[in-house]
C-alpha atoms as a PDB file:
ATOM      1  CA  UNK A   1     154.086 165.100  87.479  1.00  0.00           C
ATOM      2  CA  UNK A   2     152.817 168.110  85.519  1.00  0.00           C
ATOM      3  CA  UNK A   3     153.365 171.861  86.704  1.00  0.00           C
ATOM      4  CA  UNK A   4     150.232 173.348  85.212  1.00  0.00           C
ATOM      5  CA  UNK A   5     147.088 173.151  86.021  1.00  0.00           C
ATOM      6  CA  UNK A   6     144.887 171.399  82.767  1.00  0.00           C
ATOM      7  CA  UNK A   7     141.362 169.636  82.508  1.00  0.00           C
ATOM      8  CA  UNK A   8     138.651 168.966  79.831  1.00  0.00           C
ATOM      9  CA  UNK A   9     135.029 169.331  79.375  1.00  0.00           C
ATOM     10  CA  UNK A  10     132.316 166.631  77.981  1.00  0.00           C
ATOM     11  CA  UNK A  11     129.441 168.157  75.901  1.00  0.00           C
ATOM     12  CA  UNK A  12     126.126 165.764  76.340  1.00  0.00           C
ATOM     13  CA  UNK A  13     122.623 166.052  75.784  1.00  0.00           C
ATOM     14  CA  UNK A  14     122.701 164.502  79.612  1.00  0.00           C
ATOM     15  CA  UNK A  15     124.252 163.658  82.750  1.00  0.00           C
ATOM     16  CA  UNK A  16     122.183 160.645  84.725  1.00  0.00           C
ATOM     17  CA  UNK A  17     123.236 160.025  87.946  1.00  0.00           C
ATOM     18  CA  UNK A  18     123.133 156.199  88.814  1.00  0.00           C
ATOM     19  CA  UNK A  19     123.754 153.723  91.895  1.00  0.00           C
ATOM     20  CA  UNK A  20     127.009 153.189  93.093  1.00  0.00           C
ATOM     21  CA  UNK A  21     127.899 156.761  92.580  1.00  0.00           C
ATOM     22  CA  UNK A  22     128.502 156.780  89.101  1.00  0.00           C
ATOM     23  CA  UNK A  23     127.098 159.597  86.633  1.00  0.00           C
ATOM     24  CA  UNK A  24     126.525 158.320  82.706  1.00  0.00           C
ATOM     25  CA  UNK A  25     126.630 161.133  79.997  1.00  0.00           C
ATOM     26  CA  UNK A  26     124.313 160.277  77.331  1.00  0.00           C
ATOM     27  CA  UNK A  27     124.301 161.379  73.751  1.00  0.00           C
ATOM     28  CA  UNK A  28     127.825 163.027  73.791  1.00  0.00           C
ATOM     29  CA  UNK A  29     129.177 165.486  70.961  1.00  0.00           C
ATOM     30  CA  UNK A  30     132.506 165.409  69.533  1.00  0.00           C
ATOM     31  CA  UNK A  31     133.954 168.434  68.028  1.00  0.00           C
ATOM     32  CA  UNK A  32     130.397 169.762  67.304  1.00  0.00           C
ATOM     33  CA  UNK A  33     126.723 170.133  68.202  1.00  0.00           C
ATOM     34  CA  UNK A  34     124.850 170.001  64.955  1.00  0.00           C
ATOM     35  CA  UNK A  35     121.360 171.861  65.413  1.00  0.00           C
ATOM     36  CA  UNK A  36     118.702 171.412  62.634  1.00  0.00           C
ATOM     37  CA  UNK A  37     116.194 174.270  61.967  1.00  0.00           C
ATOM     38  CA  UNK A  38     115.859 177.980  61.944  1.00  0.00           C
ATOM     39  CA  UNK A  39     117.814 179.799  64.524  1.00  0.00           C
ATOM     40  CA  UNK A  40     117.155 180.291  67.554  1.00  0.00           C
ATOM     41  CA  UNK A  41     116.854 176.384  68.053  1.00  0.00           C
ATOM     42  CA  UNK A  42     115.962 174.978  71.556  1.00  0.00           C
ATOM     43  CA  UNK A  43     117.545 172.338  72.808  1.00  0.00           C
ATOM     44  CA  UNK A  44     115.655 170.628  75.885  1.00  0.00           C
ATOM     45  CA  UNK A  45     118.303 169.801  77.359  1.00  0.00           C
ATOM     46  CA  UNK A  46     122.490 170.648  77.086  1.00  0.00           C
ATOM     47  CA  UNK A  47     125.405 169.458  79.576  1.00  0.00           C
ATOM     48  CA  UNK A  48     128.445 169.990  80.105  1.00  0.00           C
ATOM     49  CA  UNK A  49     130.867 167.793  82.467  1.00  0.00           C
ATOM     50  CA  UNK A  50     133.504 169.548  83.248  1.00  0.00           C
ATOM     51  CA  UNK A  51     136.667 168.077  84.998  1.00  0.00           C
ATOM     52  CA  UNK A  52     140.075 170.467  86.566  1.00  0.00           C
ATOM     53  CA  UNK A  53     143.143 169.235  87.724  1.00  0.00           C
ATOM     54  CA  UNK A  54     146.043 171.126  89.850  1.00  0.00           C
ATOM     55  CA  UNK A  55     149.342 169.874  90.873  1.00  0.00           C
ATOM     56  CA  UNK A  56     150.043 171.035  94.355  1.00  0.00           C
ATOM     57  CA  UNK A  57     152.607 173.496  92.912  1.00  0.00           C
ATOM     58  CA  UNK A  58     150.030 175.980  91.758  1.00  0.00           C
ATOM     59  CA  UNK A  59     148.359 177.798  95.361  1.00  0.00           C
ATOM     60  CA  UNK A  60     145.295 179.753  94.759  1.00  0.00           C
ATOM     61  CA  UNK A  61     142.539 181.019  96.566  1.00  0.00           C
ATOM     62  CA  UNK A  62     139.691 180.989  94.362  1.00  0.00           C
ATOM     63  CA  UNK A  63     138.571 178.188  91.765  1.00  0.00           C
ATOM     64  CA  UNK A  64     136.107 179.951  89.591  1.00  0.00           C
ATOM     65  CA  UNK A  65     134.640 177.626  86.627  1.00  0.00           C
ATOM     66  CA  UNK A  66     132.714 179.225  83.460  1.00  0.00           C
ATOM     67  CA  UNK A  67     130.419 178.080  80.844  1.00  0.00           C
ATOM     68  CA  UNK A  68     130.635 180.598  78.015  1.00  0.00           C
ATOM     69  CA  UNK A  69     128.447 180.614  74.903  1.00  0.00           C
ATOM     70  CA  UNK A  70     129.564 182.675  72.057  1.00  0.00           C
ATOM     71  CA  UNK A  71     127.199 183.468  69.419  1.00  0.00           C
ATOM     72  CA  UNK A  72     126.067 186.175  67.012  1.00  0.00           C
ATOM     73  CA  UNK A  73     125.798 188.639  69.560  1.00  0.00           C
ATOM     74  CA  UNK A  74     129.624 188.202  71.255  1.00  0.00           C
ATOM     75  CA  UNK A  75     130.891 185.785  74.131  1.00  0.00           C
ATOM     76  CA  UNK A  76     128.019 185.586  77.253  1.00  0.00           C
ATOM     77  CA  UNK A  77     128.694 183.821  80.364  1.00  0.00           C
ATOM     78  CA  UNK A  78     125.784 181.363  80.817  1.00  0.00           C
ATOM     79  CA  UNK A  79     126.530 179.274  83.693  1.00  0.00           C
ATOM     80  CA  UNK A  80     129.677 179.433  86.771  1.00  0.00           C
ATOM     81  CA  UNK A  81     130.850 177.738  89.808  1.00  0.00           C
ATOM     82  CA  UNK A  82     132.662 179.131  92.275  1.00  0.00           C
ATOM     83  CA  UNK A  83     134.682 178.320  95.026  1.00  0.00           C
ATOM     84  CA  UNK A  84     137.105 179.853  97.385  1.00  0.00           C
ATOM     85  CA  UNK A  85     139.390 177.712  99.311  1.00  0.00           C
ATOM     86  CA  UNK A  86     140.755 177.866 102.196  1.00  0.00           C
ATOM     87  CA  UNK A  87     144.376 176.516 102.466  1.00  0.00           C
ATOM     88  CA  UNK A  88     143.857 175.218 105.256  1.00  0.00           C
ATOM     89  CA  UNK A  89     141.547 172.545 104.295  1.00  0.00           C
ATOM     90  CA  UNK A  90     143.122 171.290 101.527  1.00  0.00           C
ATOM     91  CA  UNK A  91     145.314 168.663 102.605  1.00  0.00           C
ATOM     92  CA  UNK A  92     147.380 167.443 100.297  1.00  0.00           C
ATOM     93  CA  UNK A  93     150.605 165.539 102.300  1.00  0.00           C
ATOM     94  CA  UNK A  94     152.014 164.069  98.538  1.00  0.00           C
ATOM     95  CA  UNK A  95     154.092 166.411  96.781  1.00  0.00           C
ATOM     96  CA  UNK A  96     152.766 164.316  93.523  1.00  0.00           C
ATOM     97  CA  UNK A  97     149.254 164.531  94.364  1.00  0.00           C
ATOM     98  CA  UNK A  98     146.819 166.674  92.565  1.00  0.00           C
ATOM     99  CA  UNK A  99     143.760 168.726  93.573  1.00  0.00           C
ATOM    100  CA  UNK A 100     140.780 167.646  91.582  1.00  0.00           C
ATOM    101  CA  UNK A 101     137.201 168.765  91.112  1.00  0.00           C
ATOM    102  CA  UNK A 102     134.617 167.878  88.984  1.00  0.00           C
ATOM    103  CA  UNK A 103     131.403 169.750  88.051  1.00  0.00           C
ATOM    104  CA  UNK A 104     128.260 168.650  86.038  1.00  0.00           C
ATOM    105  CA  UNK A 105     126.040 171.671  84.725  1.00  0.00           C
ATOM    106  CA  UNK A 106     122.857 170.838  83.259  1.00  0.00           C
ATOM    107  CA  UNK A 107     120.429 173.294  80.856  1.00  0.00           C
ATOM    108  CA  UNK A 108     117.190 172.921  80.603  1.00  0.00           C
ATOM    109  CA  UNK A 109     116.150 174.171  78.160  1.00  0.00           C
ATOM    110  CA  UNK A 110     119.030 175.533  76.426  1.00  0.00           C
ATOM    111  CA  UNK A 111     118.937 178.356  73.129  1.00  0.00           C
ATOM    112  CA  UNK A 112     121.204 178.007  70.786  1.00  0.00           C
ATOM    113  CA  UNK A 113     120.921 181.739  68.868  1.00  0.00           C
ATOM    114  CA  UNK A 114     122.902 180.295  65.733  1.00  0.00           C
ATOM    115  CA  UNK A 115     126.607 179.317  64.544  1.00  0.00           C
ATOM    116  CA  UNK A 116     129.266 179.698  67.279  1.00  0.00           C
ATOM    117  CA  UNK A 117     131.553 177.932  70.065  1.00  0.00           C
ATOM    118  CA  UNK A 118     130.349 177.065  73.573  1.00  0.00           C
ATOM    119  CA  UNK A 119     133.381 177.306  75.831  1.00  0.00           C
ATOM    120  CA  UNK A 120     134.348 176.207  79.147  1.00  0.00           C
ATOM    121  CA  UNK A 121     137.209 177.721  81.372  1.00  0.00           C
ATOM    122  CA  UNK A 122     138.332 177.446  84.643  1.00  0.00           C
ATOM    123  CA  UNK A 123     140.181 180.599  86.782  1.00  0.00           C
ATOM    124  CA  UNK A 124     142.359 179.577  89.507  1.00  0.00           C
ATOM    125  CA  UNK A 125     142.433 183.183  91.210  1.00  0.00           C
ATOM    126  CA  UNK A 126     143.771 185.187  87.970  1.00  0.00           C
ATOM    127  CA  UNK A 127     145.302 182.222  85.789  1.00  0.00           C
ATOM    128  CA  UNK A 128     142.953 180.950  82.862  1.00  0.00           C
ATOM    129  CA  UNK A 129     142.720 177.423  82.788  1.00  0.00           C
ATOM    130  CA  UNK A 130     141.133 176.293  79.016  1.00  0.00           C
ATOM    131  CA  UNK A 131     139.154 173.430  79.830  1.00  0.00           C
ATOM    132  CA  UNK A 132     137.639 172.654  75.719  1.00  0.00           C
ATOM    133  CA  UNK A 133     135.139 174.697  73.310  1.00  0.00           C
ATOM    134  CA  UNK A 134     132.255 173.137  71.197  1.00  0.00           C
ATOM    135  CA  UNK A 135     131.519 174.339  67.815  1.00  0.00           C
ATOM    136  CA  UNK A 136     127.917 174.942  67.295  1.00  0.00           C
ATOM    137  CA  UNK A 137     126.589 174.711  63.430  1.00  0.00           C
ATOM    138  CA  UNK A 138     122.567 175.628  62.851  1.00  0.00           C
ATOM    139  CA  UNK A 139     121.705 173.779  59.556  1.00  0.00           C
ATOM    140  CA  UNK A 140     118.602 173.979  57.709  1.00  0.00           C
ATOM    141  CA  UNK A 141     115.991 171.015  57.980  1.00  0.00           C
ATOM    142  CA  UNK A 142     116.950 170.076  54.483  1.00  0.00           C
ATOM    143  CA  UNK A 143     120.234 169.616  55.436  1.00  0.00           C
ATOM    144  CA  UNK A 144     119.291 166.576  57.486  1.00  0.00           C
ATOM    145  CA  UNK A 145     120.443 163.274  56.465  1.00  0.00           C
ATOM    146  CA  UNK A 146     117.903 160.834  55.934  1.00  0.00           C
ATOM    147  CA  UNK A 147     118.973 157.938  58.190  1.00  0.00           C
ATOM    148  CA  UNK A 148     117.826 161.023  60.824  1.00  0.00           C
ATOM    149  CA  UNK A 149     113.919 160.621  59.845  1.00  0.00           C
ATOM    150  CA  UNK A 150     111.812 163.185  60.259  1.00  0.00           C
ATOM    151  CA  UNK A 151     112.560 166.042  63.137  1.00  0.00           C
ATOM    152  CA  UNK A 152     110.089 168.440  64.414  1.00  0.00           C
ATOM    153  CA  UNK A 153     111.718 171.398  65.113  1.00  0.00           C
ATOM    154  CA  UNK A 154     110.865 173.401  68.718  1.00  0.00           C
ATOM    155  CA  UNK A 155     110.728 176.511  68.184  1.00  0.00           C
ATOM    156  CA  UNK A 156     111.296 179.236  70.386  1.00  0.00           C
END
């Protein structure tokens, strides 16, 4: 059992929700998102899957989730979830057990203003939870490889 509260975030170009109460993420980044073109590039579409876990140890009041994109012009908060809780209504009997939530945000379209990190974090009341960052990288069109083909650019 872990005393901290820890989580991750998966970076897609989408989140599909299918039968049987699954979700698939489709064209999912590793440790960066590649954009090709003069910046600002648009993307039509950006995700981010975000999961939090918290061991029963940690009480809070507020569960406050962030999607932060930090670019040229400093750190902006482009997308949040919040929710307060009510003790009450979390019952957790288990002293092993841990509180979980998971949140899809979708963007559509989404800018990406030029080289930089998109970040995700959660706050449980005042305690920062860092949930995974994305490096962003805006390369020229003759930077792409070839096995790409040819890419048409949408400007913005």
């Amino acid at each position: 059992m872990t005393d901290f509260a820890y989580g991750n975030t998966i970076f897609c170009d989408d989140i599909r929700h299918e039968i049987g109460s699954k979700l698939s993420l489709m064209g999912c980044f590793g440790a960066e998102l590649r954009a090709f073109g003069e910046a600002p590039v648009m993307l039509s579409s950006f995700c981010a899957y975000v999961s939090v876990r918290v061991p029963q140890s940690i009480k809070f009041n507020n569960l406050k989730i962030v999607i932060i994109a930090d670019f040229k012009d400093g750190p902006k908060e482009v997308a949040k979830a919040e929710m307060p809780l009510d003790p009450a209504q979390v019952k957790i009997t288990d002293p092993g057990q841990i509180f979980s939530v998971d949140v899809p945000f979708r963007f559509a379209p989404f800018m990406i203003e030029g080289d930089g990190f998109i970040r995700s974090r959660a706050y449980l009341d005042d305690l920062e939870v860092k949930l995974g960052s994305l490096r962003v990288v805006v390369l020229g069109l003759e930077d792409v490889p070839p096995e790409f083909g040819a890419i048409n650019p949408v400007k913005s």
